[in-house]
N, C-alpha and C. Protein backbone atom coordinates (compact mmCIF):
# COMPACT_ATOMS: atom_id res chain seq x y z
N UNK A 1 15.76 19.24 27.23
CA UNK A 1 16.91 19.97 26.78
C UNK A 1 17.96 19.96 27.88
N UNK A 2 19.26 19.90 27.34
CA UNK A 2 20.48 19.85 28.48
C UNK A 2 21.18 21.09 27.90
N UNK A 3 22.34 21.33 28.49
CA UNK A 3 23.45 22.52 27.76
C UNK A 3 24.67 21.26 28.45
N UNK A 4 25.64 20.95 27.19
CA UNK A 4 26.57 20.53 27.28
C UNK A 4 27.96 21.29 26.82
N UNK A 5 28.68 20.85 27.03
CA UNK A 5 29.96 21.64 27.13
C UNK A 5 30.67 21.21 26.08
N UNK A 6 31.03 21.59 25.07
CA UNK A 6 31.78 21.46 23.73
C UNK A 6 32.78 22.53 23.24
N UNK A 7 34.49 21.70 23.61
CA UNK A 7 34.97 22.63 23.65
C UNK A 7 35.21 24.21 24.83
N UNK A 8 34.73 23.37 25.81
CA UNK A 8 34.28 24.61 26.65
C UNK A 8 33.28 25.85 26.70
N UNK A 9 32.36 25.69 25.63
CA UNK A 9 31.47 26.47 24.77
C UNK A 9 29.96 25.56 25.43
N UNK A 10 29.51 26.33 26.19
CA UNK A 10 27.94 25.98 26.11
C UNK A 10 27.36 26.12 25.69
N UNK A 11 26.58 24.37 25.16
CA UNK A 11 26.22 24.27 23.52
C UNK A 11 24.27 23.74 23.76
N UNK A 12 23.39 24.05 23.63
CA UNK A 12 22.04 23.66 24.34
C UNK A 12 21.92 22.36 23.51
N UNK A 13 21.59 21.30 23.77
CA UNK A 13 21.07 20.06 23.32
C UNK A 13 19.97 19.98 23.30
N UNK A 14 19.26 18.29 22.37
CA UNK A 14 17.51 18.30 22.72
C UNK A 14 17.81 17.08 23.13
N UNK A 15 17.38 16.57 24.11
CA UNK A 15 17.17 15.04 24.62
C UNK A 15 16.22 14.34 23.66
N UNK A 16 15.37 14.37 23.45
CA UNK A 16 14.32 14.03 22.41
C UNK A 16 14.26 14.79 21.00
N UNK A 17 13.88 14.48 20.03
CA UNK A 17 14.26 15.36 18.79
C UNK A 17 12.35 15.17 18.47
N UNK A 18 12.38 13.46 18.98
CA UNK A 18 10.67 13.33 18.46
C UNK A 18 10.09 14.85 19.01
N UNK A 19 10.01 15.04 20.19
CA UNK A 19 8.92 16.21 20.47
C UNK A 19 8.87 17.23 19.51
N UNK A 20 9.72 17.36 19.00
CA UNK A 20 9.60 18.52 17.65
C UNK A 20 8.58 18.04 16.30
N UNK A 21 8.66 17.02 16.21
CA UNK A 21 8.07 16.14 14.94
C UNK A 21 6.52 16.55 15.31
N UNK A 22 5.61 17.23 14.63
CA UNK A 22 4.01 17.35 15.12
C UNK A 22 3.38 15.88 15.17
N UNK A 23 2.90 15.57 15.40
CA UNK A 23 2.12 14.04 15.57
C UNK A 23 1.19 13.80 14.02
N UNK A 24 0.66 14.49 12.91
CA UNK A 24 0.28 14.12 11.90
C UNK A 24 1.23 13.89 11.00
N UNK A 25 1.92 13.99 11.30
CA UNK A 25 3.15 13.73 9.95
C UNK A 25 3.41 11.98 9.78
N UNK A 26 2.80 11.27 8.94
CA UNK A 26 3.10 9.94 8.00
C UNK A 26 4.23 9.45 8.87
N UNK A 27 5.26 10.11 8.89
CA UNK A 27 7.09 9.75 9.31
C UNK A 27 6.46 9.62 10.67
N UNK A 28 5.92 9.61 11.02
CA UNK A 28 5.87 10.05 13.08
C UNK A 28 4.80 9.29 13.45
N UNK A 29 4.27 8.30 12.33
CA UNK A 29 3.36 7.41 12.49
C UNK A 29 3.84 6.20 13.47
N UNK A 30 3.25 5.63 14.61
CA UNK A 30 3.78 4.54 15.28
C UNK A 30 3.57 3.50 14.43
N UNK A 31 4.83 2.12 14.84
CA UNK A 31 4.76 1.54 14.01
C UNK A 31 3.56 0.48 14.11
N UNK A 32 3.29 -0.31 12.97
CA UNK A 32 1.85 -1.36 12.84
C UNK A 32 2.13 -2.27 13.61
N UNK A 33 1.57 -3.21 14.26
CA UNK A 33 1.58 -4.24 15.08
C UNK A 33 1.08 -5.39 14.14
N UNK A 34 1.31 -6.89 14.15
CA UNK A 34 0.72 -7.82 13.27
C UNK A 34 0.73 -8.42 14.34
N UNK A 35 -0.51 -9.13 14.47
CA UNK A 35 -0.64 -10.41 15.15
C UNK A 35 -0.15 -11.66 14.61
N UNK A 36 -0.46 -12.94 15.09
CA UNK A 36 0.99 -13.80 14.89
C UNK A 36 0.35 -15.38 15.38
N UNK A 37 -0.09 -15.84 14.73
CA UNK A 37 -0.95 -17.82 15.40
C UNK A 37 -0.33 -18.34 14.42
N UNK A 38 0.18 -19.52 14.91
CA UNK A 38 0.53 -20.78 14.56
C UNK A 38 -0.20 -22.12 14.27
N UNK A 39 -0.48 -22.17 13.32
CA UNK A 39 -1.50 -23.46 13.32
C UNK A 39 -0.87 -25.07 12.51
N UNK A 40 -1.51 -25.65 13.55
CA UNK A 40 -0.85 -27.36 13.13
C UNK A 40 -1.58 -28.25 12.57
N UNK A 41 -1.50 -28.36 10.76
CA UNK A 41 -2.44 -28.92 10.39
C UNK A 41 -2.53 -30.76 10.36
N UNK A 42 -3.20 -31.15 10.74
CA UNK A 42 -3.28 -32.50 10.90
C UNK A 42 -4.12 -33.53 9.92
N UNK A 43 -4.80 -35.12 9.81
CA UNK A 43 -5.20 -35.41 8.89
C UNK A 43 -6.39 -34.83 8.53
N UNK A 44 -7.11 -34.80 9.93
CA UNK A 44 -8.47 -34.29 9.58
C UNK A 44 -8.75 -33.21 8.99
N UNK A 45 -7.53 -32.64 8.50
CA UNK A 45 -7.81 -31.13 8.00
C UNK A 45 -7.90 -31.28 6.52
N UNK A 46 -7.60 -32.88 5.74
CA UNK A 46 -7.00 -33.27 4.64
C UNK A 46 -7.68 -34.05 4.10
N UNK A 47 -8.14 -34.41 2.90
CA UNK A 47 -8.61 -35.01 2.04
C UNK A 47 -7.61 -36.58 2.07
N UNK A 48 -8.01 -37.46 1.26
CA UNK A 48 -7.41 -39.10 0.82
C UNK A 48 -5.88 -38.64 0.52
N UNK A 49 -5.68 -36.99 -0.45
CA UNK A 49 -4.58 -37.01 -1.28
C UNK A 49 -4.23 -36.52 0.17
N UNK A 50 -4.29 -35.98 0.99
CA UNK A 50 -3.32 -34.99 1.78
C UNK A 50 -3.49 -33.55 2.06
N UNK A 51 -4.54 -33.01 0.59
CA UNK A 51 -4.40 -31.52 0.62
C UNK A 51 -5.35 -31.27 1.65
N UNK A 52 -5.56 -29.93 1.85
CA UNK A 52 -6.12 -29.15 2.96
C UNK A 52 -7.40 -28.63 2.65
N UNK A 53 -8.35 -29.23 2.90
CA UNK A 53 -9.51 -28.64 2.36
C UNK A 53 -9.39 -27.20 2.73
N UNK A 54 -10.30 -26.39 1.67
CA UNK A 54 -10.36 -25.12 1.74
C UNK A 54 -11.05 -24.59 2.58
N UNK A 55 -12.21 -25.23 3.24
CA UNK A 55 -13.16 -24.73 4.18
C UNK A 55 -12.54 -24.67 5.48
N UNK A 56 -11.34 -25.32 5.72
CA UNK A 56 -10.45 -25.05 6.81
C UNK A 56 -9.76 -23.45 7.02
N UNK A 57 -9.79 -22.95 5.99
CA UNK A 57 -9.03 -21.67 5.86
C UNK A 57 -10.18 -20.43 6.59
N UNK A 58 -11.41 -20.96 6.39
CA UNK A 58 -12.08 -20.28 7.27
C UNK A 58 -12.28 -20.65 7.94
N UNK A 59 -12.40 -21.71 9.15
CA UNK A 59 -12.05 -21.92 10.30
C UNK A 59 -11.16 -21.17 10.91
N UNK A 60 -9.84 -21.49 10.27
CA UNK A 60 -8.78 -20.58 10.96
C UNK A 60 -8.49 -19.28 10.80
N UNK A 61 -9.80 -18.64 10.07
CA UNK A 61 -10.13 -17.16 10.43
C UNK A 61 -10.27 -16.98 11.61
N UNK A 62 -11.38 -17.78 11.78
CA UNK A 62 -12.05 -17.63 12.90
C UNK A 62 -11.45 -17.51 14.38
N UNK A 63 -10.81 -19.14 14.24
CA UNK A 63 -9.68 -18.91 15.53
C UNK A 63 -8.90 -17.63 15.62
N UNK A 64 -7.96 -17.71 14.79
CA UNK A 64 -7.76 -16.24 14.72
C UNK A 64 -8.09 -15.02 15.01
N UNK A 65 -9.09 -14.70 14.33
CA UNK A 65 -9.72 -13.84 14.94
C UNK A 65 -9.94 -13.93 16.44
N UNK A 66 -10.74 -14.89 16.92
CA UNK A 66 -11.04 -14.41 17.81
C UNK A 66 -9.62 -14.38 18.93
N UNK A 67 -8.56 -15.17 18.67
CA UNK A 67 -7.23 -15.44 19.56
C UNK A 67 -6.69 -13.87 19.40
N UNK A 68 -6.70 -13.33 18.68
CA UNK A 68 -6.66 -11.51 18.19
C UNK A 68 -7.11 -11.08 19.21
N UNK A 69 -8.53 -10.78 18.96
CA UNK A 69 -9.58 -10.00 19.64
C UNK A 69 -9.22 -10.18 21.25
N UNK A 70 -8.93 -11.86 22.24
CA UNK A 70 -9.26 -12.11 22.92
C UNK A 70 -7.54 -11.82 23.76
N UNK A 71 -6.94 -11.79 23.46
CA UNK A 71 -5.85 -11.05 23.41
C UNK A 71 -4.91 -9.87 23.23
N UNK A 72 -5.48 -9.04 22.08
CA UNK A 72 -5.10 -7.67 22.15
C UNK A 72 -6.06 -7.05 22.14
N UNK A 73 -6.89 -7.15 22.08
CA UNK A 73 -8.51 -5.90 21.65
C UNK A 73 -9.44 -5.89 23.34
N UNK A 74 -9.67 -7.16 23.68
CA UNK A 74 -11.13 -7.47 24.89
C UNK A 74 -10.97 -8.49 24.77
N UNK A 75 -10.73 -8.99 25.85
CA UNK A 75 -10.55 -10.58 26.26
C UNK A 75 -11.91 -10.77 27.03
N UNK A 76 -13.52 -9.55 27.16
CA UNK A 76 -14.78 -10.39 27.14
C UNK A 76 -15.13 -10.07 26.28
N UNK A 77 -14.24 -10.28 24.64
CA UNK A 77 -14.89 -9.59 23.48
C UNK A 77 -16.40 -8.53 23.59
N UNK A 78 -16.10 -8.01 24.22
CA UNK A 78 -17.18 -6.86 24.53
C UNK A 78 -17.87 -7.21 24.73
N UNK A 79 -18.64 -8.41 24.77
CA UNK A 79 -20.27 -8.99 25.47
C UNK A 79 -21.09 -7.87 26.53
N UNK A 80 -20.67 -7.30 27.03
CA UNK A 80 -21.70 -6.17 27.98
C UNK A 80 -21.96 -5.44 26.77
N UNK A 81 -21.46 -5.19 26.12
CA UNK A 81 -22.06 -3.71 25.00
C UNK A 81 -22.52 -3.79 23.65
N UNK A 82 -22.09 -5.17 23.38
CA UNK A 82 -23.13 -5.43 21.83
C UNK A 82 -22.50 -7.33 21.26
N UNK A 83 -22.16 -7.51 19.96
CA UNK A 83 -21.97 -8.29 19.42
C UNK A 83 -20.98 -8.06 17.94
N UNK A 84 -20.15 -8.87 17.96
CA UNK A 84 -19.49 -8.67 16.52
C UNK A 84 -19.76 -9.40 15.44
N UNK A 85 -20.36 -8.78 14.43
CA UNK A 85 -21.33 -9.82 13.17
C UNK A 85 -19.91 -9.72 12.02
N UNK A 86 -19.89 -11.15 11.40
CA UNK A 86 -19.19 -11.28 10.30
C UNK A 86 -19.90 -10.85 9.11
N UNK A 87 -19.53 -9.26 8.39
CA UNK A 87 -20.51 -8.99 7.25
C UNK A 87 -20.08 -9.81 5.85
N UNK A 88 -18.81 -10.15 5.73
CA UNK A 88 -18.70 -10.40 4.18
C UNK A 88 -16.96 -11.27 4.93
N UNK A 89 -16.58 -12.49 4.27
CA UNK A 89 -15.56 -13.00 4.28
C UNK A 89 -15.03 -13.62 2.58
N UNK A 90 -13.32 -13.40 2.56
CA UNK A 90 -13.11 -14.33 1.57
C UNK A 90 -12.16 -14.83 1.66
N UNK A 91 -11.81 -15.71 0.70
CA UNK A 91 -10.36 -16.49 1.00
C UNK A 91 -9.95 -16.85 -0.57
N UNK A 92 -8.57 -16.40 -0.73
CA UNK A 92 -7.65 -16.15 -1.79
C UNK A 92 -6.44 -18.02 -1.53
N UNK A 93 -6.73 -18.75 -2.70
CA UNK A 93 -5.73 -19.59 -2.56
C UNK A 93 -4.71 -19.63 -3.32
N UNK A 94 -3.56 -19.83 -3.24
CA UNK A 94 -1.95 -19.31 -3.89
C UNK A 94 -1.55 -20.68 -3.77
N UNK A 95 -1.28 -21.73 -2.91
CA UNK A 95 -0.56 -22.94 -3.16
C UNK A 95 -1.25 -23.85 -2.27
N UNK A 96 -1.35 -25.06 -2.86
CA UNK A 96 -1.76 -26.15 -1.54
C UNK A 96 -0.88 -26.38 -0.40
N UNK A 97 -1.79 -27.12 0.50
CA UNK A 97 -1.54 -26.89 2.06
C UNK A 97 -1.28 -28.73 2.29
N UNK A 98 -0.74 -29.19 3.24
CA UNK A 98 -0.83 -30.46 3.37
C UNK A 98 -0.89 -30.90 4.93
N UNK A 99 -1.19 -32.24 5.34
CA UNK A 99 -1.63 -32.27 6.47
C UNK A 99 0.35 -32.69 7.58
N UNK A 100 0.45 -31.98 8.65
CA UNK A 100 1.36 -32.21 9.25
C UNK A 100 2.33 -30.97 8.77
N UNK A 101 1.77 -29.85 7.98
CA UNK A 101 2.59 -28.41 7.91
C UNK A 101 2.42 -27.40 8.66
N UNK A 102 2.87 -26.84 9.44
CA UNK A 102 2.80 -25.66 10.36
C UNK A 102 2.26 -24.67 9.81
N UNK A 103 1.16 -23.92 9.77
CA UNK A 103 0.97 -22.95 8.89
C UNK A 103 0.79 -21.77 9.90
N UNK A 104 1.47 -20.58 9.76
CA UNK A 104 1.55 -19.28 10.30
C UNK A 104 0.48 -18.41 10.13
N UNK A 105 -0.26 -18.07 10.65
CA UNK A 105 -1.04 -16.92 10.18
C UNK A 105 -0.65 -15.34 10.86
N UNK A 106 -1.05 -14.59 9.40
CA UNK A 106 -0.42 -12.89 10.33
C UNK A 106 -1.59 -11.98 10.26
N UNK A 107 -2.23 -11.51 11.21
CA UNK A 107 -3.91 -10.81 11.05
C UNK A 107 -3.37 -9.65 11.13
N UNK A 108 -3.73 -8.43 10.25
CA UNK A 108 -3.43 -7.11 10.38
C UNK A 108 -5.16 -6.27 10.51
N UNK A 109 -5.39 -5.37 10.35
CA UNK A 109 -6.77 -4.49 10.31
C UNK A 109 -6.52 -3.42 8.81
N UNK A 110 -7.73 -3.25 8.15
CA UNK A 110 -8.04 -2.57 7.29
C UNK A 110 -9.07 -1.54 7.37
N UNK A 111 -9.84 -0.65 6.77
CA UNK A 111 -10.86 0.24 6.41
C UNK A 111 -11.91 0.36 7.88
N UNK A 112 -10.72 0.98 8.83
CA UNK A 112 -11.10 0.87 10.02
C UNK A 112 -12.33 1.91 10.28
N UNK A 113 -13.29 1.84 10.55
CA UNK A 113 -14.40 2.86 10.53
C UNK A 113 -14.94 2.43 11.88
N UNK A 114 -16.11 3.95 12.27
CA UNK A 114 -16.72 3.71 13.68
C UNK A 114 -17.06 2.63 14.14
N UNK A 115 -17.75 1.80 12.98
CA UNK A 115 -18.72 0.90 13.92
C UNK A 115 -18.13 -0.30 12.91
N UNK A 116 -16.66 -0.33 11.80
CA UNK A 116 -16.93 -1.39 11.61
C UNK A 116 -14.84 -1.57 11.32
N UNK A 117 -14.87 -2.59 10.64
CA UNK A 117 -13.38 -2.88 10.55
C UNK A 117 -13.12 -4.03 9.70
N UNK A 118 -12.05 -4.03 9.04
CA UNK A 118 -11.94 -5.26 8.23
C UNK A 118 -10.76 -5.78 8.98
N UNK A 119 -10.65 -7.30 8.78
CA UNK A 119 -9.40 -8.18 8.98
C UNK A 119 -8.76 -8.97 7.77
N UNK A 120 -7.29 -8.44 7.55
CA UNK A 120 -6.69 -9.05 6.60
C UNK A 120 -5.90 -10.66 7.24
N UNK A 121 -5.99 -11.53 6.94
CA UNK A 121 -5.31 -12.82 7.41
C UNK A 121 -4.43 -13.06 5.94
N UNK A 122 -3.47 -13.65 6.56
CA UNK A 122 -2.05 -14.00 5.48
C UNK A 122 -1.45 -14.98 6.29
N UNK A 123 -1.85 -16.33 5.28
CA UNK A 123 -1.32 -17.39 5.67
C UNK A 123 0.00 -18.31 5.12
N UNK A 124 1.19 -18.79 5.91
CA UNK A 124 2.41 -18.94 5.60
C UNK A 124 2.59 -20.30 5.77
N UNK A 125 3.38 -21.05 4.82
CA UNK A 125 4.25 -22.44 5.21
C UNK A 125 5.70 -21.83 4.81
N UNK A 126 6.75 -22.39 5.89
CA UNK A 126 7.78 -22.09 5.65
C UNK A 126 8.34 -20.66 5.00
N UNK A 127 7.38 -19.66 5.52
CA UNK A 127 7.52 -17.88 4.92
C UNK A 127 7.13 -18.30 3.59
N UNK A 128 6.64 -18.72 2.65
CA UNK A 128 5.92 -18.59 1.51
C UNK A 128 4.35 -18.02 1.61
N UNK A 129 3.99 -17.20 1.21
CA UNK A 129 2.34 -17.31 1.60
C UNK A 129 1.78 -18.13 0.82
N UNK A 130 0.76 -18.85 1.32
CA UNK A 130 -0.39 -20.01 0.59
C UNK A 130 -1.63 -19.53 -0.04
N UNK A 131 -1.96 -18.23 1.26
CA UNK A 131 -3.32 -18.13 1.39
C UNK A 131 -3.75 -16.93 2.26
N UNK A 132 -4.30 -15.87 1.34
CA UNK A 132 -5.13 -14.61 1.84
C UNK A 132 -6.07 -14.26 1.93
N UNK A 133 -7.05 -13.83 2.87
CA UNK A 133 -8.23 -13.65 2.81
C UNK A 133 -8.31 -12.40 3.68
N UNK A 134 -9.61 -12.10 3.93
CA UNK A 134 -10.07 -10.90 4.90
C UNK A 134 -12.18 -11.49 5.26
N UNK A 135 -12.29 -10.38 6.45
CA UNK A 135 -13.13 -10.63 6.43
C UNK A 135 -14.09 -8.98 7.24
N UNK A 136 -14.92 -8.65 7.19
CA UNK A 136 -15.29 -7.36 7.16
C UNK A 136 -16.44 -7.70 8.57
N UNK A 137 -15.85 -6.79 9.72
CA UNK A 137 -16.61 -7.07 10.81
C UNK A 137 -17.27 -5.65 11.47
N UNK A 138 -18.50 -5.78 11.46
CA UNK A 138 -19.45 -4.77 12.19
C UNK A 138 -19.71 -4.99 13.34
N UNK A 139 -19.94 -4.17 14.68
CA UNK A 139 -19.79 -3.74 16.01
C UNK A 139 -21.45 -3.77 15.97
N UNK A 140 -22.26 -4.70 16.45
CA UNK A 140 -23.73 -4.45 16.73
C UNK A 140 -23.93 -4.05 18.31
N UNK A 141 -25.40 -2.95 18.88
CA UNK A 141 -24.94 -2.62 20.19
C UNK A 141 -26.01 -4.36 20.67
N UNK A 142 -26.60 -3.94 22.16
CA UNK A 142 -27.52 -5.16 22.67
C UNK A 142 -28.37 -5.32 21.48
N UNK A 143 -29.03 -4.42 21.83
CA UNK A 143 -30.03 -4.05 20.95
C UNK A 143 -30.19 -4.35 19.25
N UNK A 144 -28.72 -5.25 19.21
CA UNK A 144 -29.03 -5.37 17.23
C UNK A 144 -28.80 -4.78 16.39
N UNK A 145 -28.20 -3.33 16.90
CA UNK A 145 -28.78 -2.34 15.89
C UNK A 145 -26.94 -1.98 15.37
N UNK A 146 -26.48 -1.48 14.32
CA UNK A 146 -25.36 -1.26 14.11
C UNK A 146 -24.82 -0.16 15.38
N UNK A 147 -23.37 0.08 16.29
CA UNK A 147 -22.90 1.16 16.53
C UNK A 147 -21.81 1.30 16.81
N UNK A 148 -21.18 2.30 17.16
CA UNK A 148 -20.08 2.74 17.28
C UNK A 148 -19.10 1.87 18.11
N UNK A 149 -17.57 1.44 17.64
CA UNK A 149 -17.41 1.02 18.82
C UNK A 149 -16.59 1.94 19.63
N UNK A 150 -16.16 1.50 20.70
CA UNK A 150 -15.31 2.68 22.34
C UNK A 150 -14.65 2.94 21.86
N UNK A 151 -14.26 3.97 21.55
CA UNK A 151 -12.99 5.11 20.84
C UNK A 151 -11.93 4.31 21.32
N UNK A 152 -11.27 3.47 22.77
CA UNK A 152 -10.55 3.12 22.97
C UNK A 152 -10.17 1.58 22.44
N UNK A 153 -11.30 0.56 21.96
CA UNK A 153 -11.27 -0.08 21.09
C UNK A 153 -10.44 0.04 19.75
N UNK A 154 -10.91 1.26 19.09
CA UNK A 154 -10.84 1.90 17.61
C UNK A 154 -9.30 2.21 17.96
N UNK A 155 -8.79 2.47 19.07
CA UNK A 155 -7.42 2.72 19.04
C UNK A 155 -6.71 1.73 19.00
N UNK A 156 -7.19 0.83 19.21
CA UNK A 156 -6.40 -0.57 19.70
C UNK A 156 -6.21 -1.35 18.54
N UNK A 157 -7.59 -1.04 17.62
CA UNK A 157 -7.92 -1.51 16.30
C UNK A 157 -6.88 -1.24 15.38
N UNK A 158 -6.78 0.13 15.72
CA UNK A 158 -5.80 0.89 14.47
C UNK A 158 -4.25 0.81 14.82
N UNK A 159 -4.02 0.64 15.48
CA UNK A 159 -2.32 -0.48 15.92
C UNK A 159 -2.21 -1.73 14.88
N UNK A 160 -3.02 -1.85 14.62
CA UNK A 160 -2.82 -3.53 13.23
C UNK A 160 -3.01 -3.07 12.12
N UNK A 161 -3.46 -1.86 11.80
CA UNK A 161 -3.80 -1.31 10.44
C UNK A 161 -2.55 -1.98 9.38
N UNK A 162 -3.11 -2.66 8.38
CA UNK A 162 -1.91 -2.89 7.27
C UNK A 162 -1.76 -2.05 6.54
N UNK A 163 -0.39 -1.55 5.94
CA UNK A 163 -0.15 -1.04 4.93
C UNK A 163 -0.26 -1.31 3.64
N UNK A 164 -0.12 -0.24 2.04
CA UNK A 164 -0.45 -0.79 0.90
C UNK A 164 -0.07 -2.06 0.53
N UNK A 165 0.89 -2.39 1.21
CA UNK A 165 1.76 -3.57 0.53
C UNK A 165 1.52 -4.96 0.91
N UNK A 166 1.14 -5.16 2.10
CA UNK A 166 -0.04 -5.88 2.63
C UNK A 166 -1.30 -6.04 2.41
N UNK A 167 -2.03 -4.69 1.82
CA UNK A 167 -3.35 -4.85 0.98
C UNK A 167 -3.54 -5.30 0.12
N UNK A 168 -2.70 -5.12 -0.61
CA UNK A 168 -2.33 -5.54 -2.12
C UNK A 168 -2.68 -7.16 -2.71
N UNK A 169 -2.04 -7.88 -1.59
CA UNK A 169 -2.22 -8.97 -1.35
C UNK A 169 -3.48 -9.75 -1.91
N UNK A 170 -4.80 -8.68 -1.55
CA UNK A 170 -6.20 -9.07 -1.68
C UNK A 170 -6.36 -9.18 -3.37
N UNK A 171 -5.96 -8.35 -3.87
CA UNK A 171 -5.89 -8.46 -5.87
C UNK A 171 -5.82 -9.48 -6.78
């Protein structure tokens, strides 16, 4: 807070207005973060005609993912404290892909829970999307066993959370 002079009238100001806003309020939500890979598809990614085989699209989950993880989340993807198991993956196709097209991918996070988390991937040629999928990942500790992951993880997690309109996508 300052007191400024208006009119010659000392008038109290707020330097910040956020501090008033309580922190649960929707509006006062920080904004989502999307991650962001570029991928260069080449012949080998392509059939006789050109198109893109589909089993490539999970590949470049994968990269993904882990270029995500190894970059904004734990760059020793947590190896001292457990393992990350792929429970369930899918992949949504919208248009063919061809070999020598740049394809964008944008990874956001979904149904973020203790010990587990989903990944939405949305894949682009030229800002059109082609191709959506997700894939649903559980936090195992050494031991095998399902658990929790570091609260500070789960924070890091929930910075990519997508919104409805991005979920939607999966339908």
């Amino acid at each position: 807070m300052t007191i400024a002079l208006i009119n010659d009238v000392p008038v109290l100001t707020l330097d910040d207005t956020s501090a008033l806003i309580p922190r649960r309020f929707p509006w006062n939500k920080p904004r989502t973060e999307t991650f962001r890979h570029r991928i260069e598809v080449y012949l080998k990614d392509s059939n006789a005609t050109g198109n893109v085989y589909f089993a490539r699209y999970f590949e470049w989950q994968g990269i993904c993912r882990e270029k995500w993880f190894f970059e904004n989340i734990s760059a020793d993807m947590l190896q001292p404290l457990g393992v990350f198991v792929t429970k369930e993956a899918q992949q949504k196709y919208i248009q063919e892909t061809f070999a020598f097209q740049h394809i964008e991918c944008e990874v956001n996070t979904f149904a973020v829970k203790q010990c587990s988390f989903s990944l939405l991937f949305r894949f682009f040629v030229g800002g059109n999307l082609v191709s959506v999928g997700h894939q649903q990942i559980v936090f195992a500790g050494l031991d095998k066993k399902i658990t929790r992951l570091p609260a500070d993880i789960l924070e890091k997690v929930r910075r990519y959370e997508a919104d409805a309109e991005k979920l939607s996508l999966l339908h």
